[in-house]
C-alpha atoms as a PDB file:
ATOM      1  CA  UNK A   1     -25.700   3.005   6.549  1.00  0.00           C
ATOM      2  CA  UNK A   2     -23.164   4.825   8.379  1.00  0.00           C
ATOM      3  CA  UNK A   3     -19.503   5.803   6.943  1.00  0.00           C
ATOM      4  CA  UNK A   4     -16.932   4.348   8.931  1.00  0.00           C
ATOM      5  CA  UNK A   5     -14.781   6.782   8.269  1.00  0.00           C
ATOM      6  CA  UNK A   6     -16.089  10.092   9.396  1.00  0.00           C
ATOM      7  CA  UNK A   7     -19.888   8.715  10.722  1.00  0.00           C
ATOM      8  CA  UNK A   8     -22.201  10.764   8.263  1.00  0.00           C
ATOM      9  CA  UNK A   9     -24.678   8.799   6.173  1.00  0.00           C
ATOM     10  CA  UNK A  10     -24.002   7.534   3.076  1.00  0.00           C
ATOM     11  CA  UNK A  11     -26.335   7.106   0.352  1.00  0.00           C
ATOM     12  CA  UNK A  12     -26.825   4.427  -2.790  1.00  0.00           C
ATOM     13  CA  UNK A  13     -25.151   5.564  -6.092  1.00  0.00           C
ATOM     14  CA  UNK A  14     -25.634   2.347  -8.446  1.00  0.00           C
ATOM     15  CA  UNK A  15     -25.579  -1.188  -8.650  1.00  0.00           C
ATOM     16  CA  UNK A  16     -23.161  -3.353 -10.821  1.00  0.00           C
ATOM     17  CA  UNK A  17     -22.850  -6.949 -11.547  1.00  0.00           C
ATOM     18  CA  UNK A  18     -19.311  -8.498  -9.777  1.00  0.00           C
ATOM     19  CA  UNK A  19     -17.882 -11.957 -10.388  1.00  0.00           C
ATOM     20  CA  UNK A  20     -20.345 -11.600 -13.572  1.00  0.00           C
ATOM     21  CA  UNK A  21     -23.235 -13.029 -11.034  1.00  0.00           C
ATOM     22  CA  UNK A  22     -23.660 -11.057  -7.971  1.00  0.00           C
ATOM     23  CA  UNK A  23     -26.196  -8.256  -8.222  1.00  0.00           C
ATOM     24  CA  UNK A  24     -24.191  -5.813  -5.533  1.00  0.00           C
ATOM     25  CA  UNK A  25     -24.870  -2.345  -4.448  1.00  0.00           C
ATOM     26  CA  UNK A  26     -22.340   0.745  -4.052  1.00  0.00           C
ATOM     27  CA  UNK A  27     -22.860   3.765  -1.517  1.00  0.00           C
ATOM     28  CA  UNK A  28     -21.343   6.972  -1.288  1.00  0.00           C
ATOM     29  CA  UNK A  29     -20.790   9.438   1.332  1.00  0.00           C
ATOM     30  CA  UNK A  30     -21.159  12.818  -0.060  1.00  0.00           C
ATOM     31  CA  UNK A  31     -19.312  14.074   3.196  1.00  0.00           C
ATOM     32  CA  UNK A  32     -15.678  12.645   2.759  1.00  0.00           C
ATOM     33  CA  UNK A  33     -16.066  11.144  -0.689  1.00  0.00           C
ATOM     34  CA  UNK A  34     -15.595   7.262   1.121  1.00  0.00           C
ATOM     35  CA  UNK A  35     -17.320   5.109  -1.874  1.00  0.00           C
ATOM     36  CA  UNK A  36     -17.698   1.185  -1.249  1.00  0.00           C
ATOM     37  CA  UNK A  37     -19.596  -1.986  -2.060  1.00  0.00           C
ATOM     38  CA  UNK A  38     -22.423  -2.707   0.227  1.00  0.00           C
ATOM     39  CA  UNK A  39     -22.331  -6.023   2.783  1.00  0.00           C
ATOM     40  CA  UNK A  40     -19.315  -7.841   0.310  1.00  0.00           C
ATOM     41  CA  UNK A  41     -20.312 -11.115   0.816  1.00  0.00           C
ATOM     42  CA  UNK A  42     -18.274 -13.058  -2.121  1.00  0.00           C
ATOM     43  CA  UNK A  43     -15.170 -12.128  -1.229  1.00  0.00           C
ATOM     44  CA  UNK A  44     -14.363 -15.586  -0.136  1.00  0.00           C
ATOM     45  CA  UNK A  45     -15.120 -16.608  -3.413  1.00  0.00           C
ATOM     46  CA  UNK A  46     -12.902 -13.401  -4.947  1.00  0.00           C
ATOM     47  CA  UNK A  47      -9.999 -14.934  -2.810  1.00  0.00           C
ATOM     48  CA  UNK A  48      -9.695 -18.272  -4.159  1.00  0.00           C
ATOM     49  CA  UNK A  49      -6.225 -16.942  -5.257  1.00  0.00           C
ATOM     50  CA  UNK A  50      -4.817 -13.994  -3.076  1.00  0.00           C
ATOM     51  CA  UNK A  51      -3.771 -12.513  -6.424  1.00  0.00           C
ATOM     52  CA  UNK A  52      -6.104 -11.817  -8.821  1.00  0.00           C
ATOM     53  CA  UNK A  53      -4.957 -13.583 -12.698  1.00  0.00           C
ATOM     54  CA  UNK A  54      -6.244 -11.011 -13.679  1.00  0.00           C
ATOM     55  CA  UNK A  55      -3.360  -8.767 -12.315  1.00  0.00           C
ATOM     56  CA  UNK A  56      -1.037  -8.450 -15.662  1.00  0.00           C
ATOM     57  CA  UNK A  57       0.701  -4.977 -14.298  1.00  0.00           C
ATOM     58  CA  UNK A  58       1.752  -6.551 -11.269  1.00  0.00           C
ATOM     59  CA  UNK A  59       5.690  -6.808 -12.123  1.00  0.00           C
ATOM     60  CA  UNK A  60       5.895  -3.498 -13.749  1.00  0.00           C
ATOM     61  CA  UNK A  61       3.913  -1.725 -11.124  1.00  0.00           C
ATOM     62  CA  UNK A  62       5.925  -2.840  -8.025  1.00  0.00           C
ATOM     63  CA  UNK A  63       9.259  -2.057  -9.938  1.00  0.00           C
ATOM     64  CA  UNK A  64       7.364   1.796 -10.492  1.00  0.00           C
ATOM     65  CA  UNK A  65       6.561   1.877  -7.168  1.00  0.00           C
ATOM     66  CA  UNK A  66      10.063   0.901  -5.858  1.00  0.00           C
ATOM     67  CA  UNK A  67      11.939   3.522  -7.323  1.00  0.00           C
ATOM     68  CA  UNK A  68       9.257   6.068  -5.715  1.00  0.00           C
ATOM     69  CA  UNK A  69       9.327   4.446  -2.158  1.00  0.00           C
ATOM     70  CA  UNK A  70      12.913   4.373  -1.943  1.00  0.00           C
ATOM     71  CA  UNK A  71      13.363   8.023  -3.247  1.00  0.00           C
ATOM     72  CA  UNK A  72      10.703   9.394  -0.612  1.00  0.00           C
ATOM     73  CA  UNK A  73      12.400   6.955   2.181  1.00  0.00           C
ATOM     74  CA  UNK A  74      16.045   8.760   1.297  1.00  0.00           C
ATOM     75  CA  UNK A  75      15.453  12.086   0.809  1.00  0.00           C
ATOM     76  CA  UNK A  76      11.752  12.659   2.191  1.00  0.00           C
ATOM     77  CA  UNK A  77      12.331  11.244   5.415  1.00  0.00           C
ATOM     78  CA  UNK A  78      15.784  11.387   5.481  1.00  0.00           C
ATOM     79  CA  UNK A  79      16.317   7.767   5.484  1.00  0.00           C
ATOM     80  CA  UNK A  80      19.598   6.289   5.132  1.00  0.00           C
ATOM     81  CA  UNK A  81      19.264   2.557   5.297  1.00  0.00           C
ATOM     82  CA  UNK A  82      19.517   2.487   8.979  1.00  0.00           C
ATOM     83  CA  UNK A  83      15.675   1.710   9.588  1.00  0.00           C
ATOM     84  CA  UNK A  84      13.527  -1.440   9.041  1.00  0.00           C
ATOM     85  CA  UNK A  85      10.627  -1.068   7.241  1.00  0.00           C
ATOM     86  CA  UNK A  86       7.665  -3.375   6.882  1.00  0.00           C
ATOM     87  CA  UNK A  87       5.677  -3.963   3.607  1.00  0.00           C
ATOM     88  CA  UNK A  88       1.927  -4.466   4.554  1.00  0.00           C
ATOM     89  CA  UNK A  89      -0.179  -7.173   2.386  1.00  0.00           C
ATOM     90  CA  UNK A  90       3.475  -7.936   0.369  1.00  0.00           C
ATOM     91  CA  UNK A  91       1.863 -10.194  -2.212  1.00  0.00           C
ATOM     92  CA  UNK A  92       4.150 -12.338  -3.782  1.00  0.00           C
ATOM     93  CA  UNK A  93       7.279 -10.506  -1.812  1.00  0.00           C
ATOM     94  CA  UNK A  94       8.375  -8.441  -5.192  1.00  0.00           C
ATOM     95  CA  UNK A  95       8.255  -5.176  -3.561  1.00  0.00           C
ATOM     96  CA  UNK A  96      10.146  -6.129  -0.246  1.00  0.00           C
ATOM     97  CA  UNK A  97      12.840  -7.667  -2.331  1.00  0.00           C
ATOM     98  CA  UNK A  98      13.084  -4.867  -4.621  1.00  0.00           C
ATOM     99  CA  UNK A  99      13.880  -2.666  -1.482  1.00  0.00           C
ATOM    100  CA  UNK A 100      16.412  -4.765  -0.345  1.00  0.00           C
ATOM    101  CA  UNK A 101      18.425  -4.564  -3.399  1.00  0.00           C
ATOM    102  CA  UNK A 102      17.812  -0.886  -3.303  1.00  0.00           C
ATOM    103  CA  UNK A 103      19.730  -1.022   0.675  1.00  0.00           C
ATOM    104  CA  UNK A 104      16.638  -1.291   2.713  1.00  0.00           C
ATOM    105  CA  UNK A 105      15.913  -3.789   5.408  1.00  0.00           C
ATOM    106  CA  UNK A 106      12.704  -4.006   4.234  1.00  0.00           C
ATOM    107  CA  UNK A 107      10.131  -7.066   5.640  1.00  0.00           C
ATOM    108  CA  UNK A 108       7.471  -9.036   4.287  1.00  0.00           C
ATOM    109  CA  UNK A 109       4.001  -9.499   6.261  1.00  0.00           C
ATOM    110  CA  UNK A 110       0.877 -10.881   4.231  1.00  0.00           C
ATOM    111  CA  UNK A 111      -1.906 -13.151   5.909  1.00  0.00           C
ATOM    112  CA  UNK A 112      -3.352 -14.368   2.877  1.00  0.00           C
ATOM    113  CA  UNK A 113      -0.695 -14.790   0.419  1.00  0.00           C
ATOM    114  CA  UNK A 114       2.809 -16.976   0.061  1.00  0.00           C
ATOM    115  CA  UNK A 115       6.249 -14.674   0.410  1.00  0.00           C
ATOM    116  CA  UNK A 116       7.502 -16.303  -3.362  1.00  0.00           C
ATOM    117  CA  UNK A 117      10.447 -13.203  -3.669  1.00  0.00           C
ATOM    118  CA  UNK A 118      11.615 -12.376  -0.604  1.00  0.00           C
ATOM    119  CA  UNK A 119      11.893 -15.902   1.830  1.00  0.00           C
ATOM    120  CA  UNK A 120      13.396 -15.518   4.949  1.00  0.00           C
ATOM    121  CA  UNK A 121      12.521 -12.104   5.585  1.00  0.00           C
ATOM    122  CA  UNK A 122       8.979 -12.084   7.410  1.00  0.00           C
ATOM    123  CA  UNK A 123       7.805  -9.359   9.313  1.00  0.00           C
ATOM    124  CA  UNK A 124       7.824 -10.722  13.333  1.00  0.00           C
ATOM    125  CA  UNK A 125       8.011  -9.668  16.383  1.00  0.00           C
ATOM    126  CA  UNK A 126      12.558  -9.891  16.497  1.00  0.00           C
ATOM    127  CA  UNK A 127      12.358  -7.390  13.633  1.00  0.00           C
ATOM    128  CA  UNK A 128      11.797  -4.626  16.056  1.00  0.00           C
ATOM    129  CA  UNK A 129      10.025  -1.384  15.447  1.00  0.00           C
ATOM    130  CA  UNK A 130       9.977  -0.092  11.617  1.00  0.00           C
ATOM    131  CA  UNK A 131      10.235   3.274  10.910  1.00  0.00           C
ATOM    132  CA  UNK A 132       7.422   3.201   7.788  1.00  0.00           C
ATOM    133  CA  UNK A 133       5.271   0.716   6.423  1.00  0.00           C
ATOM    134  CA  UNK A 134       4.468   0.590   3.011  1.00  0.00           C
ATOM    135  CA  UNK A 135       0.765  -0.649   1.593  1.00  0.00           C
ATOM    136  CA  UNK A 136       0.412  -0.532  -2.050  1.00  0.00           C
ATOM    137  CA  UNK A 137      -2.695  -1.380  -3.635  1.00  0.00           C
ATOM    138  CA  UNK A 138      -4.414  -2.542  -0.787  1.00  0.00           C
ATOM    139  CA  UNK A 139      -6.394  -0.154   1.019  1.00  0.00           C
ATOM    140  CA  UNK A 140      -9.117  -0.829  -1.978  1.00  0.00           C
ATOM    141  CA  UNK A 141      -9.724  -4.458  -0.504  1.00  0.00           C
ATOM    142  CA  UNK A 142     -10.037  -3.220   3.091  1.00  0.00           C
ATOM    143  CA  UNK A 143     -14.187  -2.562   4.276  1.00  0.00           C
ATOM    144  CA  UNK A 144     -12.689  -1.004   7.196  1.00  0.00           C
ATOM    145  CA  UNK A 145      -9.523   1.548   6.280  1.00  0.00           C
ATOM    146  CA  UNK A 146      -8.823   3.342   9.414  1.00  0.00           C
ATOM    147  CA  UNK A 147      -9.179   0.249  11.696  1.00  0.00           C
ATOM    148  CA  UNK A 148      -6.644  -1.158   8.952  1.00  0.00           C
ATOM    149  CA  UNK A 149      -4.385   1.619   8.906  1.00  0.00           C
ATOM    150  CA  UNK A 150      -4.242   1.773  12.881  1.00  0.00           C
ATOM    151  CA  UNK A 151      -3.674  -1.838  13.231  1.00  0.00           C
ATOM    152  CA  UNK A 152      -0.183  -1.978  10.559  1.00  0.00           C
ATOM    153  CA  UNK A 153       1.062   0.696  12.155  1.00  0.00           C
ATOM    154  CA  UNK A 154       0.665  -0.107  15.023  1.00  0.00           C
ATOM    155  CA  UNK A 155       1.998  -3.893  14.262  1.00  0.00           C
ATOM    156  CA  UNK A 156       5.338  -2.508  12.719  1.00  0.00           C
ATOM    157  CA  UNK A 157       5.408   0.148  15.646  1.00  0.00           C
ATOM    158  CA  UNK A 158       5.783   2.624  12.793  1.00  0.00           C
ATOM    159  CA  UNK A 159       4.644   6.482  12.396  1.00  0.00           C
ATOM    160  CA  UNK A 160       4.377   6.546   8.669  1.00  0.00           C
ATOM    161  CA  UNK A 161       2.775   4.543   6.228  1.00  0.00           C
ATOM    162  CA  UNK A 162       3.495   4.722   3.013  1.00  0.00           C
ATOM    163  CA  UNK A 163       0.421   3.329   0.037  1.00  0.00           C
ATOM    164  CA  UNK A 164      -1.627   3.586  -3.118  1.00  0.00           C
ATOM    165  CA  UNK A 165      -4.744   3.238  -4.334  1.00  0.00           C
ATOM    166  CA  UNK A 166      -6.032   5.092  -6.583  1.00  0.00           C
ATOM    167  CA  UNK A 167      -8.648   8.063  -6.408  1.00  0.00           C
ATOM    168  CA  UNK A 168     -11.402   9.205  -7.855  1.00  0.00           C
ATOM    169  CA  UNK A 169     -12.446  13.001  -7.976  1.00  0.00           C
ATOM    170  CA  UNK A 170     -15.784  14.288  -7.841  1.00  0.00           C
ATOM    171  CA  UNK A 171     -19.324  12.324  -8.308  1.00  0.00           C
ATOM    172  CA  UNK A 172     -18.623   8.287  -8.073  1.00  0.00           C
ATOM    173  CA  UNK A 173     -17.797   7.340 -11.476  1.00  0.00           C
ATOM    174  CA  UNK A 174     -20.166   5.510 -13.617  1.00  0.00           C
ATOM    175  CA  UNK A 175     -19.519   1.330 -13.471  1.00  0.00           C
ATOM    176  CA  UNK A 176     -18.932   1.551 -16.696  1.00  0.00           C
ATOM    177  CA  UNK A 177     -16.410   4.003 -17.327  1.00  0.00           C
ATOM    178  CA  UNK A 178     -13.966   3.276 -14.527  1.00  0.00           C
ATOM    179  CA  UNK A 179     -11.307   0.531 -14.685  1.00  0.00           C
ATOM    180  CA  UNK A 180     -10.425   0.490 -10.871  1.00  0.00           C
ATOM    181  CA  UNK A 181     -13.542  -0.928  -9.555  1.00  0.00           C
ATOM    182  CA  UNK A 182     -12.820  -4.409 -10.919  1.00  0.00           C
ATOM    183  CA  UNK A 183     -15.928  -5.985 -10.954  1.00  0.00           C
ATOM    184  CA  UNK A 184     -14.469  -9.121 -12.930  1.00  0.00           C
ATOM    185  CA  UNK A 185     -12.065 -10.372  -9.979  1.00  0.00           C
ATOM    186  CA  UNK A 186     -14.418  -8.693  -7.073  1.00  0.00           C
ATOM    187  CA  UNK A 187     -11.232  -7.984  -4.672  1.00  0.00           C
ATOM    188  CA  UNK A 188     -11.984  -3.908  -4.909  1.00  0.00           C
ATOM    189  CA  UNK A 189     -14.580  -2.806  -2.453  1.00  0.00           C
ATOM    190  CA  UNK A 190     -13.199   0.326  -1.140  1.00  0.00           C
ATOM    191  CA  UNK A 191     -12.604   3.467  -2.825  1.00  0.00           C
ATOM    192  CA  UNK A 192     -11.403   7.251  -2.140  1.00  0.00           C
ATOM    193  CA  UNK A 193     -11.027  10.715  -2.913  1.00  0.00           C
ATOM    194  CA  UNK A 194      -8.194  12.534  -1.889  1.00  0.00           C
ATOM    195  CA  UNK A 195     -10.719  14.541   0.593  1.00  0.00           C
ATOM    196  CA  UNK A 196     -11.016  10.935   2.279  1.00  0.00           C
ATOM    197  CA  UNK A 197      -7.760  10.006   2.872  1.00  0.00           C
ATOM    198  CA  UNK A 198      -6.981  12.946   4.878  1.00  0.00           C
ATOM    199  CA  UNK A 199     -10.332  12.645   6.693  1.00  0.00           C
ATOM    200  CA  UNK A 200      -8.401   9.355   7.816  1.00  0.00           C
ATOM    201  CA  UNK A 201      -5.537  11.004   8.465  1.00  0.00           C
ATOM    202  CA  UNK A 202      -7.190  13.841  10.604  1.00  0.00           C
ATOM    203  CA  UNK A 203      -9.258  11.073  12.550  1.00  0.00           C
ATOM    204  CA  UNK A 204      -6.068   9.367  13.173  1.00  0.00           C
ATOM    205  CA  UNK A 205      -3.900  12.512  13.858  1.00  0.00           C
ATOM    206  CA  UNK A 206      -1.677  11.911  10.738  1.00  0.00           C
ATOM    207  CA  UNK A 207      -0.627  14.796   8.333  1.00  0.00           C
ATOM    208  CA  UNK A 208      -2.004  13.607   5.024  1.00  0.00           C
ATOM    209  CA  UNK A 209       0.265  13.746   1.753  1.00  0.00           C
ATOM    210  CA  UNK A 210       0.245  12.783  -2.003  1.00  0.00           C
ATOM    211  CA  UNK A 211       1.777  12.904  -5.386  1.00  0.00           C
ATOM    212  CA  UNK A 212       2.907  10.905  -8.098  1.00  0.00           C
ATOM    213  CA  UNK A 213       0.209   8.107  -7.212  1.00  0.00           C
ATOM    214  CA  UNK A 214       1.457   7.813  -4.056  1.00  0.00           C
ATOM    215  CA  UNK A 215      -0.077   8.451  -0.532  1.00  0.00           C
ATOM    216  CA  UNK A 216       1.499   9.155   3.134  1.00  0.00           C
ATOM    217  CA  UNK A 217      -0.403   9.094   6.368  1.00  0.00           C
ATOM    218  CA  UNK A 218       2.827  10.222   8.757  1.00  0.00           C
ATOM    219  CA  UNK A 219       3.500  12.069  11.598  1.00  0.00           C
ATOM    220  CA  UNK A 220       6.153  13.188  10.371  1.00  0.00           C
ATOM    221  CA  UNK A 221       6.040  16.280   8.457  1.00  0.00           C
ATOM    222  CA  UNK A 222       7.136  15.542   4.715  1.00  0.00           C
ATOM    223  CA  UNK A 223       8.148  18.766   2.044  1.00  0.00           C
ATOM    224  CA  UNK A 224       4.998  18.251  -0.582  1.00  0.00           C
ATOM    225  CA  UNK A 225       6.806  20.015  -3.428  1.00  0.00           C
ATOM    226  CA  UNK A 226       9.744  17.829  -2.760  1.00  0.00           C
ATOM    227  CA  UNK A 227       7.129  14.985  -2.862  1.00  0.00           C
ATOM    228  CA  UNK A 228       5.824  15.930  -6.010  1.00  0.00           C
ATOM    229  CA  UNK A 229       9.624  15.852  -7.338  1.00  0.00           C
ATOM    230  CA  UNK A 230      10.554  12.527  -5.669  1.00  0.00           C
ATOM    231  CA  UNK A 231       7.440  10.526  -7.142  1.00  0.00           C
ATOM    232  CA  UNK A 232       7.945  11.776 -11.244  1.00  0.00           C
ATOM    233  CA  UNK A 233       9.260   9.405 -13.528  1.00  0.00           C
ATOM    234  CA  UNK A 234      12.671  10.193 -13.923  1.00  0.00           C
ATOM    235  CA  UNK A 235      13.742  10.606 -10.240  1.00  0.00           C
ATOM    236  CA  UNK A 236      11.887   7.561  -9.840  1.00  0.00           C
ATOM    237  CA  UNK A 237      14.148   5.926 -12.416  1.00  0.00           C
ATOM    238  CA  UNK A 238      17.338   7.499 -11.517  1.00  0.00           C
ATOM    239  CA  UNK A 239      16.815   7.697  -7.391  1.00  0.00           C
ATOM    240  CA  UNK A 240      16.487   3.985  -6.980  1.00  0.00           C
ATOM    241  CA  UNK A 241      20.362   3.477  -8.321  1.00  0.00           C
ATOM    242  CA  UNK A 242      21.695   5.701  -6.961  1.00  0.00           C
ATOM    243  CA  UNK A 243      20.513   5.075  -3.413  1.00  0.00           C
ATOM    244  CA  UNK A 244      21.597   1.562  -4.077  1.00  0.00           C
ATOM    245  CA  UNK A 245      25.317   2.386  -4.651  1.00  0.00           C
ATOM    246  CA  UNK A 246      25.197   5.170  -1.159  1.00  0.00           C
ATOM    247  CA  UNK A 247      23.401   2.604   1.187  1.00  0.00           C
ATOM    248  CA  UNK A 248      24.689  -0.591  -0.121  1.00  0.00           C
ATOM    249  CA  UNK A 249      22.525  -3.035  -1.799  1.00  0.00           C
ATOM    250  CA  UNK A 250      21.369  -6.373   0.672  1.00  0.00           C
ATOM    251  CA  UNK A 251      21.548  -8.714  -2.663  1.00  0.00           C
ATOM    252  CA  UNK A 252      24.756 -10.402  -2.264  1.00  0.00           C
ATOM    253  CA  UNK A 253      24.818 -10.294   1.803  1.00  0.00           C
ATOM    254  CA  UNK A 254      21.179 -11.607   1.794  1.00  0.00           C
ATOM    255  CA  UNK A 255      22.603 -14.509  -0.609  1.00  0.00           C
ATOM    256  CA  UNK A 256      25.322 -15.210   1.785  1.00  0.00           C
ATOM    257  CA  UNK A 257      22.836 -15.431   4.505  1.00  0.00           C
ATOM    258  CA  UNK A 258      20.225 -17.552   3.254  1.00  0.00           C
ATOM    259  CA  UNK A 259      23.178 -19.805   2.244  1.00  0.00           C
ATOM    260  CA  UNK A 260      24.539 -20.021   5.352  1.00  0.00           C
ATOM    261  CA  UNK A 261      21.129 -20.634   6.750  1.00  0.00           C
ATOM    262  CA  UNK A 262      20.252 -17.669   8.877  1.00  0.00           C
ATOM    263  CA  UNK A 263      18.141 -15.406   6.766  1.00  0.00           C
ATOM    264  CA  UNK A 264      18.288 -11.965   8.442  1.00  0.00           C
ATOM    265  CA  UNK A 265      15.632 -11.234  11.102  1.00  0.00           C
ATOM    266  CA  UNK A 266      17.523  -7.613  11.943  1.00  0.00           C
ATOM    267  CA  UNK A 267      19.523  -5.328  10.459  1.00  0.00           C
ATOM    268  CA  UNK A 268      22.267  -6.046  13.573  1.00  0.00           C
END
């Protein structure tokens, strides 16, 4: 088989039960590090519910992750609430609700899953063009990640996207002593080392950055050091608050909107 990512071979590493039935194999390339499940054919099956039950960190993680985006959005890329910004495979709609009460006019857009959080603020085409997109925890379920990563930014019209997944570092680990392959819910079928992501980044002519568990493919050129500062654990605490009393949180005016029953599709 051929990696889709840079087009060297890749090679069989082991083979692992998923769903606790399916015999499935996982290949490697030893060029960019690209590691994935071979012809996933139950993932039908995987996606009888868009979220997996299994998912117990999903509250605490978006409300982690929130504090980081909106940190890198303000002071990163100099971001001050004047954008729209589009959240990629939103779930549930935590995360783009979270970003509204932080000041951003943030979207929702997910083809498989209900917007629960954040109604009345889907992604369309009367948005306009977003200045990042944001993709957490998804480029794992993806067979194909730079045809994915060219297709939301190009949707949103946006140079930066904004994600995580995380990585793994050297040889594939064994299927027993990594977590992140989820073999129990079968929705992870894609995974990376850092050396991969920018290989995605240079095929797509993106600068590649990352810190804190978080990963940019931009054209814009972002301070890494500043990054690394934006994405620790007490900026991430602190930043989020802050912003939210300097932009102006979208809680109450969203309320007034969907109450008066024209949910925002701009930020005009």
């Amino acid at each position: 088989m051929i990696c889709p990512i840079c087009s060297a071979e890749m090679h069989h590493v082991f083979s692992a039960v998923v769903l606790r039935r399916h015999a499935v194999d996982y290949e490697v390339c030893h060029s960019c590090g690209y590691l994935r499940a071979h012809e996933p054919f139950w993932l039908e099956e995987a996606y009888s519910s868009a979220i997996a039950t299994a998912d117990t960190g999903i509250v605490l993680r978006n409300f982690a992750i929130a504090g980081k985006v909106a940190a890198i959005l303000y002071w990163a890329l100099k971001e001050r609430g004047a954008g729209r910004y589009m959240d990629a495979a939103g779930g549930y709609g935590l995360l783009t609700r979270l970003m509204r009460d932080f000041g951003f006019d943030f979207y929702w857009r997910d083809k498989y899953c209900l917007n629960l959080v954040a109604p009345g603020f889907e992604y369309n085409e009367h948005v306009g063009d977003c200045v990042a997109v944001t993709a957490m925890e998804v480029l794992e379920h993806v067979s194909d990640p730079i045809a994915f990563v060219q297709e939301t930014l190009a949707t949103a019209k946006a140079q930066t996207l904004i994600f995580s997944t995380e990585l793994y570092e050297g040889d594939p680990p064994q299927p027993d002593s990594w977590w992140y392959y989820a073999f129990e819910t079968g929705q992870h079928i894609s995974f990376y080392q850092r050396r991969t992501l920018k290989e995605i980044g240079k095929q797509l002519g993106l600068h590649f950055y990352s810190a804190g568990g978080i990963h940019i493919l931009s054209k814009t050129v972002v301070n890494e050091i500043l990054l690394r500062v934006l994405t620790s654990k007490i900026s991430s605490i602190l930043s989020p608050w802050w912003i939210r009393k300097i932009v102006g949180s979208k809680t109450i005016p969203d309320h007034e909107k969907i109450l008066a029953g024209s949910p925002s599709t701009s930020s005009e």
